[in-house]
Each structure stands twice: as C-alpha cells, then as structure tokens.
Protein backbone atom coordinates (compact mmCIF):
# COMPACT_ATOMS: atom_id res chain seq x y z
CA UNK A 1 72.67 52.67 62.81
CA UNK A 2 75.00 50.89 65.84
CA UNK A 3 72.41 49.51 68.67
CA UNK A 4 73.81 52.38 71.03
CA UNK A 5 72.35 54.58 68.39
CA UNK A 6 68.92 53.38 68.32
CA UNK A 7 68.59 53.03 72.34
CA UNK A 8 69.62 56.49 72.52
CA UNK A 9 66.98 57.96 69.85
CA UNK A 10 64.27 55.68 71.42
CA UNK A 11 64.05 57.66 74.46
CA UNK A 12 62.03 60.91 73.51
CA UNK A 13 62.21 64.34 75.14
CA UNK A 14 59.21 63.65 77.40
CA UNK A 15 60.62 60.35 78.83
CA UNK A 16 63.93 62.77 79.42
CA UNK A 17 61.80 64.82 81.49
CA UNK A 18 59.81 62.00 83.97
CA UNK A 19 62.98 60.60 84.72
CA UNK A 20 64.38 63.91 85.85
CA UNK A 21 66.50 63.12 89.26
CA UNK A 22 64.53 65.29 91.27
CA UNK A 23 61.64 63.04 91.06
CA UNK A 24 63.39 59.75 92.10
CA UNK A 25 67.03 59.56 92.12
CA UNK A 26 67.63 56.08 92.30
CA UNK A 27 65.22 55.83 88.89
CA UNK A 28 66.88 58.03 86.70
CA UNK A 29 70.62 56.77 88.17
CA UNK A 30 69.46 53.82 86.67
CA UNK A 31 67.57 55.01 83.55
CA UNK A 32 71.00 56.76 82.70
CA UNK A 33 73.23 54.29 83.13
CA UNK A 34 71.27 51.79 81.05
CA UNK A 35 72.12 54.14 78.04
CA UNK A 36 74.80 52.81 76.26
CA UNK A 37 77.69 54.94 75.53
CA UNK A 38 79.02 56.03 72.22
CA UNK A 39 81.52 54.75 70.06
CA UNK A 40 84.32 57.33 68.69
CA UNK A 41 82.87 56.60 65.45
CA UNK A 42 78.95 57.45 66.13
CA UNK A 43 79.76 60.02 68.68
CA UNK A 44 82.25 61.86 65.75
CA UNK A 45 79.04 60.97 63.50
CA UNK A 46 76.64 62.53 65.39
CA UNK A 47 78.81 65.51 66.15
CA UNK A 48 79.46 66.55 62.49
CA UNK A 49 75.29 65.96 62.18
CA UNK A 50 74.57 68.68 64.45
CA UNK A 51 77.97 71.13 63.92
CA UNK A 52 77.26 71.31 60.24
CA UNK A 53 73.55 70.54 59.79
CA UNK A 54 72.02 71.55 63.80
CA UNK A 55 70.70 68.32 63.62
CA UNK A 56 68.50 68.45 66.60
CA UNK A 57 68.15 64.27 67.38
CA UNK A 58 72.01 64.42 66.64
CA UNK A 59 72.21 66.61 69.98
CA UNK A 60 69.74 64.65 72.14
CA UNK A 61 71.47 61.48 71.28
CA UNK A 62 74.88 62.96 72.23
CA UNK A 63 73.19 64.79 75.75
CA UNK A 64 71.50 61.67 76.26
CA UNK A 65 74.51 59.25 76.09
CA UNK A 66 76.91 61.44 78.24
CA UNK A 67 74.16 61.89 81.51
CA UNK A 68 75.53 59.32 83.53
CA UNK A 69 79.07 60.98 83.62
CA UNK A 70 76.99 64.18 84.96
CA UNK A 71 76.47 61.73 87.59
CA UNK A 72 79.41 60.80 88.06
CA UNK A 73 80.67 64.57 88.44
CA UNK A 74 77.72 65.48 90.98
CA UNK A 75 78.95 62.59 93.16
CA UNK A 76 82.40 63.75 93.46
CA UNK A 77 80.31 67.16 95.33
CA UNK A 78 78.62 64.70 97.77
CA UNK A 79 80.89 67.27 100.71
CA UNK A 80 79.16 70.52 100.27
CA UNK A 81 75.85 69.41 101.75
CA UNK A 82 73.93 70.40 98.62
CA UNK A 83 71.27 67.83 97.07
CA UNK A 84 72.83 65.68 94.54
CA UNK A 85 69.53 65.63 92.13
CA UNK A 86 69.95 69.43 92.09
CA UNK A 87 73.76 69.16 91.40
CA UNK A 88 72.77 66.94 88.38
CA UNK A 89 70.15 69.59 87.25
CA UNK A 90 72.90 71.92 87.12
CA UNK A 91 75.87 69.29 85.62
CA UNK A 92 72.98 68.82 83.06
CA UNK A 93 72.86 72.21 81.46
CA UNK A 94 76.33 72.50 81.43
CA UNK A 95 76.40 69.34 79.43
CA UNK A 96 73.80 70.48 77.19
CA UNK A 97 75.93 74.14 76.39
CA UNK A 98 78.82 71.58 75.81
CA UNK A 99 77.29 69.66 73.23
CA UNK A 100 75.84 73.23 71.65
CA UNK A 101 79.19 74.44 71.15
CA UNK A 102 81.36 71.15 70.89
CA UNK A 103 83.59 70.84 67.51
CA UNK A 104 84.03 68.09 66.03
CA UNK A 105 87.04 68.95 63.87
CA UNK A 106 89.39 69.60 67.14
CA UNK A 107 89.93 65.74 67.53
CA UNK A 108 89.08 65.24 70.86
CA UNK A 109 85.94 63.39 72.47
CA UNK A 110 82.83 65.02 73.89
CA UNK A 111 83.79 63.34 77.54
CA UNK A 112 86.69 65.09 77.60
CA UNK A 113 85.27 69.01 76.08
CA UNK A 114 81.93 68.92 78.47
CA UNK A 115 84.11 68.18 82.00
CA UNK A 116 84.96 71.95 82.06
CA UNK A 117 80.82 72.77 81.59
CA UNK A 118 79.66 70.35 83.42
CA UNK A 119 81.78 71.75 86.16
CA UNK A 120 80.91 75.45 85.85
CA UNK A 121 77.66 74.85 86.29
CA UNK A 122 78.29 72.84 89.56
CA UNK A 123 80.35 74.92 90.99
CA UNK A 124 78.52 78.41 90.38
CA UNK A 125 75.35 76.37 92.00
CA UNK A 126 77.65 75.49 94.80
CA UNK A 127 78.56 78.42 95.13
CA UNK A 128 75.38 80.63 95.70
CA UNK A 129 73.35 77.96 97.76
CA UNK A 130 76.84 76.33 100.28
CA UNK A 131 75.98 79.64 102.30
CA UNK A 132 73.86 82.85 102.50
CA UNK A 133 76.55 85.08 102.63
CA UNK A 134 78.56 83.90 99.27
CA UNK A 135 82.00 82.91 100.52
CA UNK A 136 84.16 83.16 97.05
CA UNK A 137 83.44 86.03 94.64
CA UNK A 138 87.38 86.74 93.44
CA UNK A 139 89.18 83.69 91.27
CA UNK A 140 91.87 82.89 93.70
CA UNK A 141 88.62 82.40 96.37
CA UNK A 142 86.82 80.23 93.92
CA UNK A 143 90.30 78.24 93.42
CA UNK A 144 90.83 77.86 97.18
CA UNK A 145 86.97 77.09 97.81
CA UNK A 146 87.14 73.62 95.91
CA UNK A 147 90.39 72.89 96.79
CA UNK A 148 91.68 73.89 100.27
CA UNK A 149 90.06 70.71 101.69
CA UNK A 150 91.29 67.91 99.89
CA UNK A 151 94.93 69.91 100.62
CA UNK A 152 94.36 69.52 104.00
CA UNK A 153 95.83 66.71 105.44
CA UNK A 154 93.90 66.75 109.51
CA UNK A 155 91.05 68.55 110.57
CA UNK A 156 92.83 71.28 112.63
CA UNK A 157 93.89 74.30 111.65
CA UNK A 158 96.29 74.96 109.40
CA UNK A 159 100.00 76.04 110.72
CA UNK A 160 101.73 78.96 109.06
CA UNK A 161 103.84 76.11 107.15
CA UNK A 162 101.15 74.55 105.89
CA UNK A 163 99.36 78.06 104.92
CA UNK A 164 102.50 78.91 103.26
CA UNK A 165 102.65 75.49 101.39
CA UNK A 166 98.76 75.26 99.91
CA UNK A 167 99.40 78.87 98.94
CA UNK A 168 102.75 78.47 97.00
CA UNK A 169 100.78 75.73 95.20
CA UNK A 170 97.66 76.74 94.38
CA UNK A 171 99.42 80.12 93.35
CA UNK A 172 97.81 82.59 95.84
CA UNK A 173 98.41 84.83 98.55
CA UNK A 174 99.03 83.53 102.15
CA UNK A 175 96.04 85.44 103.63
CA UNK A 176 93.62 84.31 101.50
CA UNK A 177 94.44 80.91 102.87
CA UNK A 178 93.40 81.60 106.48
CA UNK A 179 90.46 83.41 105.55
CA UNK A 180 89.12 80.64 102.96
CA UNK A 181 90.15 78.44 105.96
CA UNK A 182 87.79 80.11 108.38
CA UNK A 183 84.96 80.34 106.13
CA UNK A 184 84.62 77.10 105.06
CA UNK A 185 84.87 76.38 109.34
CA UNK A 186 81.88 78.93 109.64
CA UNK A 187 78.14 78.01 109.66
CA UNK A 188 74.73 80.16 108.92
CA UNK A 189 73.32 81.41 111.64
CA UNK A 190 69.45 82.86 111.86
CA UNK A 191 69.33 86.25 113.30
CA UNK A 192 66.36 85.74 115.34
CA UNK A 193 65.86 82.96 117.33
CA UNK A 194 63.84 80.29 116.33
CA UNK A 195 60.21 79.79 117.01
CA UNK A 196 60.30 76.75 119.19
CA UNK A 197 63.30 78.30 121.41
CA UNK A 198 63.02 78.22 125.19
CA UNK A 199 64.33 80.14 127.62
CA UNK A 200 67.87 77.99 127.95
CA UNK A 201 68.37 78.54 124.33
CA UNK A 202 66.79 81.79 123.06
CA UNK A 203 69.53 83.47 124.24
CA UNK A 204 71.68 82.03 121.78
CA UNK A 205 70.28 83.59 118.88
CA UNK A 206 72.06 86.88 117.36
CA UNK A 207 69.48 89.39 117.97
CA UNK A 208 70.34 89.01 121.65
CA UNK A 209 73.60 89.56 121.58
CA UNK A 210 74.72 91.61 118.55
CA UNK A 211 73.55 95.37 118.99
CA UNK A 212 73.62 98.52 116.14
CA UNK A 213 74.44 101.48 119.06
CA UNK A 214 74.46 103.39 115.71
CA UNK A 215 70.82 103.10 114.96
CA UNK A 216 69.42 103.18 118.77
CA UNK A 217 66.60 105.36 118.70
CA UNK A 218 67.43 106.85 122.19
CA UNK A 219 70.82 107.75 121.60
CA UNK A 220 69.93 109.34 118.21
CA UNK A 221 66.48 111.61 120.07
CA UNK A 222 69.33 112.33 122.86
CA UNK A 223 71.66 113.58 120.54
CA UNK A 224 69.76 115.73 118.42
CA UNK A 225 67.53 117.58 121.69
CA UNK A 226 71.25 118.22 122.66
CA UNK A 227 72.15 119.83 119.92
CA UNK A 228 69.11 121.53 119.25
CA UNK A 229 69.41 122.59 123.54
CA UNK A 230 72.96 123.69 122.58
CA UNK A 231 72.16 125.99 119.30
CA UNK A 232 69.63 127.90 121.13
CA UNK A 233 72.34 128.96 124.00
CA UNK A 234 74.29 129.92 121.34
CA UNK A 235 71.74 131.85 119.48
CA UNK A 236 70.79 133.26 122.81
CA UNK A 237 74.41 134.11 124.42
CA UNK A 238 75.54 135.62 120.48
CA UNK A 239 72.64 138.08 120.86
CA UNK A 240 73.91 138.84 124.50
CA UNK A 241 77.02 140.30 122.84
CA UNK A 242 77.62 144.34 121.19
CA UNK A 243 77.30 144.54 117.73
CA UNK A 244 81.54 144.67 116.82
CA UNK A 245 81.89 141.28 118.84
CA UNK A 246 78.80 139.21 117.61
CA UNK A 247 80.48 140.42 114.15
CA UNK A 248 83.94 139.74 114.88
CA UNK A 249 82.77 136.32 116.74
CA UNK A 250 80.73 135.39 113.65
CA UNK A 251 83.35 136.51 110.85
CA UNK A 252 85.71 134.58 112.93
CA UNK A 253 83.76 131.64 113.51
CA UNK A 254 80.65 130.95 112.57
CA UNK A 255 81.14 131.64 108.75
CA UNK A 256 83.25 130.25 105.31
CA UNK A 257 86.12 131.88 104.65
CA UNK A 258 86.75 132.83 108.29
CA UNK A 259 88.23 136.76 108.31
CA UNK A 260 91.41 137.36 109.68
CA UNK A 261 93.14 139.59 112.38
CA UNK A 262 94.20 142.21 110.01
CA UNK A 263 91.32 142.07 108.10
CA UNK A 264 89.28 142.96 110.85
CA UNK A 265 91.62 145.39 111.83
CA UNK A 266 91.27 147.36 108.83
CA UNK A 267 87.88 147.23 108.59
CA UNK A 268 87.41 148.56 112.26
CA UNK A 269 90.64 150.84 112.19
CA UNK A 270 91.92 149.38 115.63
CA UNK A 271 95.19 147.03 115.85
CA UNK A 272 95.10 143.22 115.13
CA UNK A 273 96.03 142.92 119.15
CA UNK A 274 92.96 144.82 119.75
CA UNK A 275 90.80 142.69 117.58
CA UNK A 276 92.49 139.61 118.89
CA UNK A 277 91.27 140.77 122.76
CA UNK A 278 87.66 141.80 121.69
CA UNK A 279 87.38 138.08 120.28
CA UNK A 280 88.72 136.63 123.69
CA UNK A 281 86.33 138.81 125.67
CA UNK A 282 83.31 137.84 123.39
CA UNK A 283 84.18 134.00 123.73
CA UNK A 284 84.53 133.99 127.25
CA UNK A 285 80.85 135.91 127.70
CA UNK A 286 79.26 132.99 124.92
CA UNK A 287 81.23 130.13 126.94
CA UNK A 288 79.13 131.52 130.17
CA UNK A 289 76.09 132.23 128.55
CA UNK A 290 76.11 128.61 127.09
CA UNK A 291 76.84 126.84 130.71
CA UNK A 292 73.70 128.66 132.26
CA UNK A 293 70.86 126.33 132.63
C-alpha cells in the first residue's frame, strides 16, 4: 500500500464528519488539502475495488482524496453570495454520486468524471437559495444564469449588439438575454417593511405601494349590493309587465336558447313585426322601472 493510501484510510468516517466545513472552514480547508492525492495507479486500484467488489474503504479513500478539488470548485462560486461551506456540502455529494457510479474501464480519471457532479450539485443549490423567486427553471435560463456574467465585458447594460452576440454563442434566443440580464440586476425585496423602519423609510416597503384593487373588500361588498340592488328592479319592473311581454321579454332574453321572431310569432299567431314592437315596448317599460329609485 503507497503512503497516499494509508493517509487516506487513516482518517475514519467520524473524523470526516468533525471536520465538516460548516464547523470551521479554515480547519477542514486544511485537513483536505493535507490528503495526498492519488496516483493513476492506486486511484485505477481502488476504482476496480469498489466497481467490481463495492468495496466500501475503496470508496472513502477515493471521496476522501478528491475533497479538496470540491474546494476548489466551490471557490470558483465565491459571486453568487451563497456560503462557501454550504457550496462544499453540496460539491460533496455530488462527488460522492461520482465515485458511486464512476467506471473504471472507460480510461479516464475520477478528477475528470466527478467535475460534471460536483457541479450539478452546486449549481441546483445555487439555484434555489441566489433568490426567493427561482430565476432559471428552463435549460437555456440555467445556461445563461452561470454564464451571462463572465460574457459581459462592463457593468452596464447590454446593447442590442452585444445581446445579439452572447446569444448567437451561447445558442439561445435574444430575449432570453435581456431578461436573464435583468434578473440577475434584481434584488429580494420583503413585502412588509421591516420592524425597525421609521417613518423616512417605511414607506419604502412594498405593502405601501403595491395594491390588489382585485381583492379590496369595498369594491367587492359595492359590487355585489349593486347587483343584488339591480336584480330586484328587474324582478320588480318584469312583474310590472302583461303576461305576453314578461314571456316574450324572458324567451328573448333572460333564457338559453333565446326564441326567435318567428317563433314567437307562431306561437302567438301575430306577425314577427308585431312581436318585434311588443319586445320594444316591454324593454322600454323595464329600462324605466329599473332607473326609479
């Protein structure tokens, strides 16, 4: 067994867990990068140990060996704001479902297999923590999300050159562009305002200034005391009316499928003229009735 080897296996799953980098970064930066790395030769050994066998050390001593490159991937997401102990929480799983289904017979090295893991699990984490409101759900957003800003080359907005340049190379529409671009220039913003406000700033907050008119209470009490105000002058001005015009009115009106002219007609053995004047007559009288107050 190589002396990389033996480090490796001499750290045992409990001292994997102290050093975890949420407890003290600078510790387990250090812890991990005294682990030596892995020849080709032991790494291909250890490999074939767990793909054939699910040799359980065989996958520690791999995991354990390849932590500081999580590192080294979390740091290169120091721009998103996000903690870089929880970045390596997440880089670390990846590596771990890298290892799990890393083959040894495909000739290339572990480094090289667990990048696209490591980097999946970063950048879903990224992804549901950068904001409240998730900002990339579609591929092309996800594409755009990690790469519109090192394509930017100033702070300012992007002209429609530039828009049309990023988006011919990272293979995506125009649009998606400028609204990536104003995301990413957006910030969370707490609907209510917050509990130490005073009166110069409260008024900053949302709930001052952002109103449903949908969902206001008054408008919805005035709208339905109309409309109940308005279906009992109808009620009222229909009963006003002879029996032939409520009917006609209603048949007309009021009811699904409406009866025509001529059906009327028949029915009442008068002309489709007549009909036509009786239901003039009758919506004149329910027009009045329904203006009285």
């Amino acid at each position: 067994m190589t002396e990389s080897a033996t480090t490796a296996v001499a750290i045992s799953p409990s001292a994997v867990l102290t050093m975890a980098p949420g407890a003290n970064l600078s510790a387990y930066v250090q812890t991990v990068g005294a682990i030596p790395m892995l020849s080709q030769e032991r790494e291909l050994e250890l490999a074939e140990k767990l793909f054939y066998d699910n040799c359980v050390d065989s996958a520690r001593e791999l995991v354990l060996a390849h932590l500081r490159f999580v590192v080294h991937v979390a740091r290169t997401y120091s721009g998103y704001g996000l903690a870089e102990a929880d970045l390596i929480q997440e880089g670390n799983v990846g590596l771990m479902k890298a290892v799990k289904r890393f083959d040894p017979n495909k000739g290339v090295r572990l480094v090289s297999f667990a990048v696209h893991w490591i980097k999946a699990e970063m950048h879903e984490y990224i992804l549901k923590n950068w904001r409240i409101v998730k900002v990339a759900t579609t591929k092309a957003q996800r594409k755009l999300f990690f790469n519109l800003r090192s394509h930017k080359t100033s702070t300012s907005w992007l002209t429609e050159e530039e828009t049309l340049a990023i988006a011919n190379e990272l293979g995506v529409d125009a649009h998606e562009v400028t609204r990536m671009e104003g995301r990413l220039a957006g910030r969370d913003v707490a609907f209510d305002m917050p509990s130490d406000a005073d009166e110069d700033t409260a008024w900053q907050a949302p709930q001052h200034y952002l109103e449903d008119l949908s969902a206001n209470p008054e408008s919805a009490v005035e709208s339905l005391d109309t409309s109940t105000h308005e279906t009992a002058l109808l009620a009222t001005a229909l009963d006003d009316l002879d029996e032939r015009s409520r009917d006609i009115v209603s048949r007309r009106w009021l009811t699904e499928p409406k009866a025509t002219l001529h059906e009327l007609a028949a029915e009442y053995g008068v002309s489709a003229e007549r009909i036509r004047q009786l239901e003039a007559n009758a919506m004149r009288k329910l027009r009045s009735g329904m203006t009285v107050e």
